[in-house]
Every structure is written in structure tokens, then in C-alpha cells.
Protein backbone atom coordinates (compact mmCIF):
# COMPACT_ATOMS: atom_id res chain seq x y z
CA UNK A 1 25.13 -43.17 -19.21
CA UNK A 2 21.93 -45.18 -20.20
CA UNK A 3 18.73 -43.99 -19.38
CA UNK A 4 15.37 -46.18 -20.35
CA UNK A 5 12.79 -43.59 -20.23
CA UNK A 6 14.76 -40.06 -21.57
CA UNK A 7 16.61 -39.21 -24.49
CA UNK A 8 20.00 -37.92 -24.36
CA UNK A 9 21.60 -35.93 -27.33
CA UNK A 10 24.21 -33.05 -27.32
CA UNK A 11 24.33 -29.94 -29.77
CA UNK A 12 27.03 -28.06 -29.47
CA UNK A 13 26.63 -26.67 -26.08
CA UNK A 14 23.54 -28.07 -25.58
CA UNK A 15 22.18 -31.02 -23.97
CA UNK A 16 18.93 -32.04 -25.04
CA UNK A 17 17.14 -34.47 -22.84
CA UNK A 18 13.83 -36.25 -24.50
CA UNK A 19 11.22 -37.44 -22.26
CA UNK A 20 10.60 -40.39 -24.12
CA UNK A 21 7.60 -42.29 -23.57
CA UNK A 22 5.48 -41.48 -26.87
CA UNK A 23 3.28 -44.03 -26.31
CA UNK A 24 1.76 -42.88 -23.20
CA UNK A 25 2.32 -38.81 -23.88
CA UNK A 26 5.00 -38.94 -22.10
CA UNK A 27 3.54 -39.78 -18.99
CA UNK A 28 5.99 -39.55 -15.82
CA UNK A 29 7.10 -42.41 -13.86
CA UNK A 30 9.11 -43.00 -10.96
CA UNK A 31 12.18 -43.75 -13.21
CA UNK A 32 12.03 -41.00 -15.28
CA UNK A 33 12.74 -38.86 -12.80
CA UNK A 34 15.63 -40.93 -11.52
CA UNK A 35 16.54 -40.37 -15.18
CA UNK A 36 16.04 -36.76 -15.05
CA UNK A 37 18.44 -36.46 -11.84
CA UNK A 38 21.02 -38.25 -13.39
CA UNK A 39 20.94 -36.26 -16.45
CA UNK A 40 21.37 -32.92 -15.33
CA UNK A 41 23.53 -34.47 -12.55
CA UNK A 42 25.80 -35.55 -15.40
CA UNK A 43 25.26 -31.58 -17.26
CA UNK A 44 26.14 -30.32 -13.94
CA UNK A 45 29.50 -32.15 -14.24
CA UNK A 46 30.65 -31.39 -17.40
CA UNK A 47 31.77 -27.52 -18.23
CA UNK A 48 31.37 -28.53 -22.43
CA UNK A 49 27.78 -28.39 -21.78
CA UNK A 50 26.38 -24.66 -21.22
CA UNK A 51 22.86 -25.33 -21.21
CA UNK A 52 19.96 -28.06 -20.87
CA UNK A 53 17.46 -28.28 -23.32
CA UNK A 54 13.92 -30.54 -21.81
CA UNK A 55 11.34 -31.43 -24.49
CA UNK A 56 9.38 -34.36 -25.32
CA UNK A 57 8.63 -37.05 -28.11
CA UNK A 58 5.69 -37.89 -30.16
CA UNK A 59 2.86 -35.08 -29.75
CA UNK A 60 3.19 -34.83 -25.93
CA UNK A 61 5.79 -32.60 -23.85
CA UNK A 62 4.40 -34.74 -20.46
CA UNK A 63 0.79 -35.55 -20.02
CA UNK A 64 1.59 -35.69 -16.36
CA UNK A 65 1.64 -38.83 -13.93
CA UNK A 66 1.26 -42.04 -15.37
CA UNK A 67 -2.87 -42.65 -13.53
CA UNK A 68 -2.19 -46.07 -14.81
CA UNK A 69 -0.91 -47.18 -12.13
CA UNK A 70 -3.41 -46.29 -9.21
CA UNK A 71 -0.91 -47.42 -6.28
CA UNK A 72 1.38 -44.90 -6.76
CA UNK A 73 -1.00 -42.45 -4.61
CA UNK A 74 -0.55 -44.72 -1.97
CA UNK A 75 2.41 -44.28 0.08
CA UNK A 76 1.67 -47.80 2.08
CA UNK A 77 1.74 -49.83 -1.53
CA UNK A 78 5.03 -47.63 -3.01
CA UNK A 79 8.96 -48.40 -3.16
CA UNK A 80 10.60 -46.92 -1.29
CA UNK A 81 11.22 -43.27 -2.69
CA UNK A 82 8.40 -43.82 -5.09
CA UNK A 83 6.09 -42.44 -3.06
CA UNK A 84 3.55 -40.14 -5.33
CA UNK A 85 4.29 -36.88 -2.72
CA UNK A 86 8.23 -36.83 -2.95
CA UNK A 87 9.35 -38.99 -6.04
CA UNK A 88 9.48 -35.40 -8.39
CA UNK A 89 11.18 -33.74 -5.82
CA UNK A 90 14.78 -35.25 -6.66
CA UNK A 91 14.91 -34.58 -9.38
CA UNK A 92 13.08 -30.50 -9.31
CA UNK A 93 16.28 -29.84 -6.36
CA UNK A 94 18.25 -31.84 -9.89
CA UNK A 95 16.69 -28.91 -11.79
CA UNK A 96 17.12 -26.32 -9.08
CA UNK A 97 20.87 -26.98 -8.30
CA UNK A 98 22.01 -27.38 -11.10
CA UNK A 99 24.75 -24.51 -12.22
CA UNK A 100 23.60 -24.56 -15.86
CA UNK A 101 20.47 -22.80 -17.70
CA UNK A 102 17.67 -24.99 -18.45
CA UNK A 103 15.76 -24.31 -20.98
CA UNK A 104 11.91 -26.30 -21.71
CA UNK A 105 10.93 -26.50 -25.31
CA UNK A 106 7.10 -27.55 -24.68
CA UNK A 107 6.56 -29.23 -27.94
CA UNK A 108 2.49 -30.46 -26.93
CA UNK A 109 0.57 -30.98 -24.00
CA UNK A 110 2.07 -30.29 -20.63
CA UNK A 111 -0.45 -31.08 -18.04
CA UNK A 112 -0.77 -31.98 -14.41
CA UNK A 113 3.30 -33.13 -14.04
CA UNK A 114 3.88 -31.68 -17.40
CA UNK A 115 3.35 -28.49 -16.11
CA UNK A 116 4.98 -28.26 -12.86
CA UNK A 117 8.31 -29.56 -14.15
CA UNK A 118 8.75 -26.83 -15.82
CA UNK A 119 8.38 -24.27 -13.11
CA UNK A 120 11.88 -24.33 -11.91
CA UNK A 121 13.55 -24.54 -15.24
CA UNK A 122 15.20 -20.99 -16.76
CA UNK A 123 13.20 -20.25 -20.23
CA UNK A 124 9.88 -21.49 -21.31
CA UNK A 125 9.46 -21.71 -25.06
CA UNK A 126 6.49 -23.13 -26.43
CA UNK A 127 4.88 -24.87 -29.59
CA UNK A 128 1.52 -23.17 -30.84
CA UNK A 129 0.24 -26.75 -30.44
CA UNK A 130 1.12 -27.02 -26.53
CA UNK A 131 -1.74 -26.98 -23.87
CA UNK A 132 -1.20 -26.96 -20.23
CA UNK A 133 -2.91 -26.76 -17.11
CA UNK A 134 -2.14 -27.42 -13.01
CA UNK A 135 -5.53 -29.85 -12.64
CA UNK A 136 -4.85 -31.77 -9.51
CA UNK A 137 -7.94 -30.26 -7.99
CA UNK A 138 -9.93 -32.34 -10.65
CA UNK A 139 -8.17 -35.33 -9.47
CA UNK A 140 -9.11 -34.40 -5.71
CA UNK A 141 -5.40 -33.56 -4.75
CA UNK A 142 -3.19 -30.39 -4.21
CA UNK A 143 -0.58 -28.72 -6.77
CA UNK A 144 2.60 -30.76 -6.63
CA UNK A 145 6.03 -30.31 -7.07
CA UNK A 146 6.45 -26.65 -5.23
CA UNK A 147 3.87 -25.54 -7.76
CA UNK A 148 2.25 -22.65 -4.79
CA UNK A 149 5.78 -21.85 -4.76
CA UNK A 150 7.13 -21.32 -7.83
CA UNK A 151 3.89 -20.21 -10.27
CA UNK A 152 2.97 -17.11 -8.20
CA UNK A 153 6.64 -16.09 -8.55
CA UNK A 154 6.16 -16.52 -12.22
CA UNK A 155 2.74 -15.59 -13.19
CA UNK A 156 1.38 -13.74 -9.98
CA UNK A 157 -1.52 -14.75 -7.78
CA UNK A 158 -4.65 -13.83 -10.32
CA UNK A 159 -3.48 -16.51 -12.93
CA UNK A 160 -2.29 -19.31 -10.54
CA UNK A 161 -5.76 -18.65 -8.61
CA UNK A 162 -7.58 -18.82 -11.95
CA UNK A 163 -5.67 -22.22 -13.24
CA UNK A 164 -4.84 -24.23 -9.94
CA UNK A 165 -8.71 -23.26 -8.49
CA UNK A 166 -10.54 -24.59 -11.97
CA UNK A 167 -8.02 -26.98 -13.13
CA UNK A 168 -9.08 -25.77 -16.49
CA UNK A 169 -6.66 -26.55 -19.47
CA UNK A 170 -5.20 -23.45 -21.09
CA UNK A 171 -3.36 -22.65 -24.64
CA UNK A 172 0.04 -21.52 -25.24
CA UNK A 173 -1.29 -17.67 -26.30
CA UNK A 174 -2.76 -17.70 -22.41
CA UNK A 175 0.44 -18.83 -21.20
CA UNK A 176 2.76 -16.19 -22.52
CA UNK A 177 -0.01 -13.60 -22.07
CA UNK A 178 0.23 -14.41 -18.80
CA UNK A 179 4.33 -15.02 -18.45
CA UNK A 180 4.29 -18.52 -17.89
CA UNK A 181 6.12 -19.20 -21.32
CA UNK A 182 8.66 -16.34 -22.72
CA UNK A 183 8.04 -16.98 -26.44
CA UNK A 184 4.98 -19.12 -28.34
CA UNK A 185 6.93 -20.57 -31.96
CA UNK A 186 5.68 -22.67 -34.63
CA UNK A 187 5.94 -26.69 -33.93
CA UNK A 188 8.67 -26.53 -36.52
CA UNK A 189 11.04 -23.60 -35.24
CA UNK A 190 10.86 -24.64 -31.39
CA UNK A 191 14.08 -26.96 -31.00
CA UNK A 192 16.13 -24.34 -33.22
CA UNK A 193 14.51 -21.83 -31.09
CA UNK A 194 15.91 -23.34 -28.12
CA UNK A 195 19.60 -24.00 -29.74
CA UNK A 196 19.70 -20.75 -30.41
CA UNK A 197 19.59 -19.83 -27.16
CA UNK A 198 21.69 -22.12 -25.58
CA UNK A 199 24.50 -21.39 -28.38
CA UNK A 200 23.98 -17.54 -27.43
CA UNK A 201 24.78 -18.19 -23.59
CA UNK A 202 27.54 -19.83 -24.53
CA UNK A 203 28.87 -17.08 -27.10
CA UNK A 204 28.40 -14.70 -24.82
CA UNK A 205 28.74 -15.60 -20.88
CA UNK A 206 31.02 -16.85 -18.46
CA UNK A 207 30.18 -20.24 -16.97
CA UNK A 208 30.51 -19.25 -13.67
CA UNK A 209 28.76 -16.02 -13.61
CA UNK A 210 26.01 -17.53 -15.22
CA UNK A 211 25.84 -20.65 -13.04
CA UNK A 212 26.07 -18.01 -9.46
CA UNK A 213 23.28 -15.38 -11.07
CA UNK A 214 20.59 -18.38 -11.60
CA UNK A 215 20.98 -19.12 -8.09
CA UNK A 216 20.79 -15.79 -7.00
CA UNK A 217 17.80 -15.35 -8.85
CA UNK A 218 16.01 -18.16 -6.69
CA UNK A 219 17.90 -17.37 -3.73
CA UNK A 220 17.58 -13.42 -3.49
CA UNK A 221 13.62 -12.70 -3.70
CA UNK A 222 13.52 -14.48 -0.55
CA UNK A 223 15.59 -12.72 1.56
CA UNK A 224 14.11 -10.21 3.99
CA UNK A 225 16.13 -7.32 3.82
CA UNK A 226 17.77 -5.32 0.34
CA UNK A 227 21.03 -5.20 2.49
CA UNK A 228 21.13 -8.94 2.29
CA UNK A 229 21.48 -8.89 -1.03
CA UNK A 230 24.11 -5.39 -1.08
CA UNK A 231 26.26 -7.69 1.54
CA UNK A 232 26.31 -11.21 -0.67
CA UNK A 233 27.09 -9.15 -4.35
CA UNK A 234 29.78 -7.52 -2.29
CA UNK A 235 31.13 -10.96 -1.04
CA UNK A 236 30.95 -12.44 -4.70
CA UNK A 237 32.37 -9.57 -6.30
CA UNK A 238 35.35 -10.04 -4.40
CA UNK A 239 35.81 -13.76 -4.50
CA UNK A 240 34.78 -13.12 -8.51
CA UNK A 241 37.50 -10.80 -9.02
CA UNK A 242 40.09 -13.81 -7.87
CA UNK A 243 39.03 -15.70 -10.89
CA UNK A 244 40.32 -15.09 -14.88
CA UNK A 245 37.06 -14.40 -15.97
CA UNK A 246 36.67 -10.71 -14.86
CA UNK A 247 39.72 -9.31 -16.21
CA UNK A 248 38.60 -10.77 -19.71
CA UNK A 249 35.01 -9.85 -19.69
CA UNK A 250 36.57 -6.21 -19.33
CA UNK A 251 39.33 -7.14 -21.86
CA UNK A 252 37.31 -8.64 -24.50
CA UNK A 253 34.56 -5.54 -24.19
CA UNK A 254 37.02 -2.89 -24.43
CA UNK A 255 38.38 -4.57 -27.37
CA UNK A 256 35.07 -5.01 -29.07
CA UNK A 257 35.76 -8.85 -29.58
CA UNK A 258 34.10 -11.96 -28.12
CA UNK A 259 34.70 -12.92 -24.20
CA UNK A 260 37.12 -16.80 -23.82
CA UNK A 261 36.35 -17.14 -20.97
CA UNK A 262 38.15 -20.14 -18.94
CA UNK A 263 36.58 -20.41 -15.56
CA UNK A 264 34.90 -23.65 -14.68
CA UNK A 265 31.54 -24.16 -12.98
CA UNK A 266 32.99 -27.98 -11.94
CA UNK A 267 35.94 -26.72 -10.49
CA UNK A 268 36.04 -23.21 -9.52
CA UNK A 269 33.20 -21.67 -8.23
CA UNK A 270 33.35 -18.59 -5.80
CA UNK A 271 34.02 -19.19 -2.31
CA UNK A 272 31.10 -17.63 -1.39
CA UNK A 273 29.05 -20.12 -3.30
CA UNK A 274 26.85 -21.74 -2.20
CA UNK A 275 25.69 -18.78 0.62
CA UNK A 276 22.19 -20.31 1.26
CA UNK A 277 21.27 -22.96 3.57
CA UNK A 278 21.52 -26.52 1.55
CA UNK A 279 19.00 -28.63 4.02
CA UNK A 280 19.29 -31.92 2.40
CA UNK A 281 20.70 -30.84 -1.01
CA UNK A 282 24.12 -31.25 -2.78
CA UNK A 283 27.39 -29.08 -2.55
């Protein structure tokens, strides 16, 4: 596919999507984000890519909405689908469906936008040069894009009260200090940082397990009771064990060699998946 405002490269098993607007940092747009769903849409789709890697051109990762255009606040004055409120949310349930890791290599300033986008993405690695900061209340509006959602989950409720209450800008030492990013690397090591990653999942991992774990991991802290949880690994265990991929996890382990695993996330996911309700959203 074509996209006008993202960059689309493959790696190996990688896919690296570019926001590429360097001449406004980056800034996000209503079409970017239909260019966002489409991309992972398409990574969903295709079991030669194992993970998605999100950065940004120029000096920017995303210097969050585009102000330049004032009407976009205004929901009477918008597209339809534009509107300022839901426009990122297509493509975060993109993000949040999707059965492959994604991983954000902050290369520079992530503010505003820049910052919740990557709040439902996998691993956070970022550049010593990146800054970010949730400053809507400067701006005289609320945290978008599930941000009250997702960053207490991440960081707990001290450090979202301290950056969503001031709006303050923060460095990337005070981000992994406080566990927004996993790793801080030099501007020069980040993408091969990232790469790295995504060629280790893919070493190492079967599609599908991988693909059903991330969603447990958004889907389990929610539930009310532990035996929710006992009941659904029991379920998938079972529909798992159907599959070729658990008889050569064990195979390959017991004969200290690397997993080929053959199961595909496009085709053969458990029947159990997906086990939470979809209001909305995509099988």
C-alpha cells in the first residue's frame, strides 16, 4: 500500500513504520492515523512480519496534534471521523488488536499525541535526546487517547498525577526511572536496538502464543476474580495443545536447538480467541 504521511520499510521480521512529517515534528493529522490503521492492519495480515517497529523522522518522534489547524477541536467544523475526541482512537484499537508486538523507538520529542500513542504499544525504547510529556491541561483539555487508562497501568498513579496535573515536559532518564520507557540508548543505537528485539521474538517465539499472551496481558488485569484467569489459561491450553506449535516448543527444548515453529496468527488462532467482549472492534 501507499501511505502519504508514514513510512513503510521491512527488516527482516520487522516492520518499521516512520511517522513522516519532518517538517512539522511530526505533528499528527487526521490521515496519519488512517495511515497508522492501515499499517498495522496490513502487519496484522501478514505472518512474515513478527513485530512493528513506530519511530519518527527528522528530530521529532510526534510533537503531538497538528494546533495548526484550530478547527479540528471543533466537532461542528470536522469531517466526519475527524473529529479531535475520536480520530486517534482507530487507529490505538489498530495498535491494541493487533496480534503482533509493537515496539516504539522514540527517537526525539514525544509530546501531547506523541506521548499517548505510545501507551498501548509493547516496548518503549528511547533516544537520550527524547522529551515527553501528557500537557493537555496547558492547552485547557483532558488526557486523550485512553491516556487515564493506560499510564497508571504503566507508571502508577504518583507519576501520571505528577505529569498529566502540571503538564510539565520530562526527559528520557525520568521516563525509565519511572517505567514509562524500558531502556534509554544513544540516538545512534536506538533503531538497532529495536531490530534486535524484534529479530529475538522471532528467533525465539511462536506466533501465536505471542500474539494470545499480548492480549491477555491487556485483557487479564481487568478481570475481577484470579479464577477468571485459572478458567481462560485452562481453555487456551487446551485449544493450544490442538495446534503444531506445542509439541515443538517441547521438541526443540529438549533437543537444545531452536523452536520452527509453523502456526499462523492469520489463520489459526485458538478457538478460544478472542474470549473478551469486542464492542465495536475487529475479529
Amino acid at each position: 500500500m501507499s501511505y502519504s504521511e508514514i513510512l513503510v520499510a521491512r527488516d527482516g521480521p520487522a516492520m518499521i513504520i516512520t511517522l513522516n512529517r519532518p517538517e512539522r515534528l511530526n505533528a499528527h493529522i487526521p490521515q496519519m492515523g488512517r495511515d497508522l490503521t492501515a499499517a498495522i492492519r496490513e502487519a496484522d495480515a501478514d505472518d512474515s512480519v513478527r513485530a512493528v517497529i513506530v519511530t519518527g523522522a527528522g528530530r521529532a518522534f510526534c510533537a503531538g496534534q497538528d494546533l495548526s489547524d484550530v478547527d479540528v477541536f471543533r466537532r461542528d467544523n470536522a469531517e466526519p471521523g475527524d473529529e479531535f475526541a475520536t480520530r486517534d482512537h482507530e487507529f490505538l484499537a489498530a495498535f491494541l488488536d493487533c496480534r503482533k508486538p509493537i515496539i516504539a523507538a522514540i527517537n526525539g520529542a514525544a509530546v501531547g499525541a506523541g506521548s499517548t500513542m505510545i501507551l498501548p504499544m509493547d516496548f518503549r525504547i528511547a533516544s537520550t535526546k527524547a522529551k515527553f510529556g501528557f500537557v493537555f491541561v496547558k492547552l485547557g483539555i483532558v488526557p486523550e487517547s485512553g491516556a487515564a487508562w493506560f499510564l497508571p497501568r504503566l507508571v502508577g498513579d504518583s507519576w501520571t498525577r505528577r505529569w498529566c496535573l502540571t503538564g510539565r515536559l520530562f526527559d528520557a532518564a525520568e521516563a525509565h526511572k519511572a517505567g514509562l520507557v524500558d531502556k534509554v540508548v544513544e540516538p545512534e543505537n536506538l533503531l538497532e536496538e529495536a531490530l534486535g528485539l524484534a529479530r529475538d521474538i522471532a528467533i525465539n517465539t511462536s506466533p501465536v502464543a505471542v500474539a494470545v499472551t499480548r492480549q491477555m496481558l491487556w485483557h487479564v488485569p481487568v478481570m475481577s476474580d484470579p479464577r477468571e484467569c485459572f478458567a481462560l489459561e485452562l481453555d487456551l491450553f487446551r485449544d493450544l495443545n490442538e495446534g503444531p506449535d506445542v509439541a515443538e516448543g517441547i521438541t526443540a527444548f529438549l533437543e537444545k536447538r531452536l523452536p520452527r515453529f509453523t502456526a499462523s496468527p492469520a489463520s489459526g488462532m485458538p478457538a478460544t480467541y478472542p474470549w473478551w467482549p469486542r464492542a465495536g472492534g475487529r475479529r
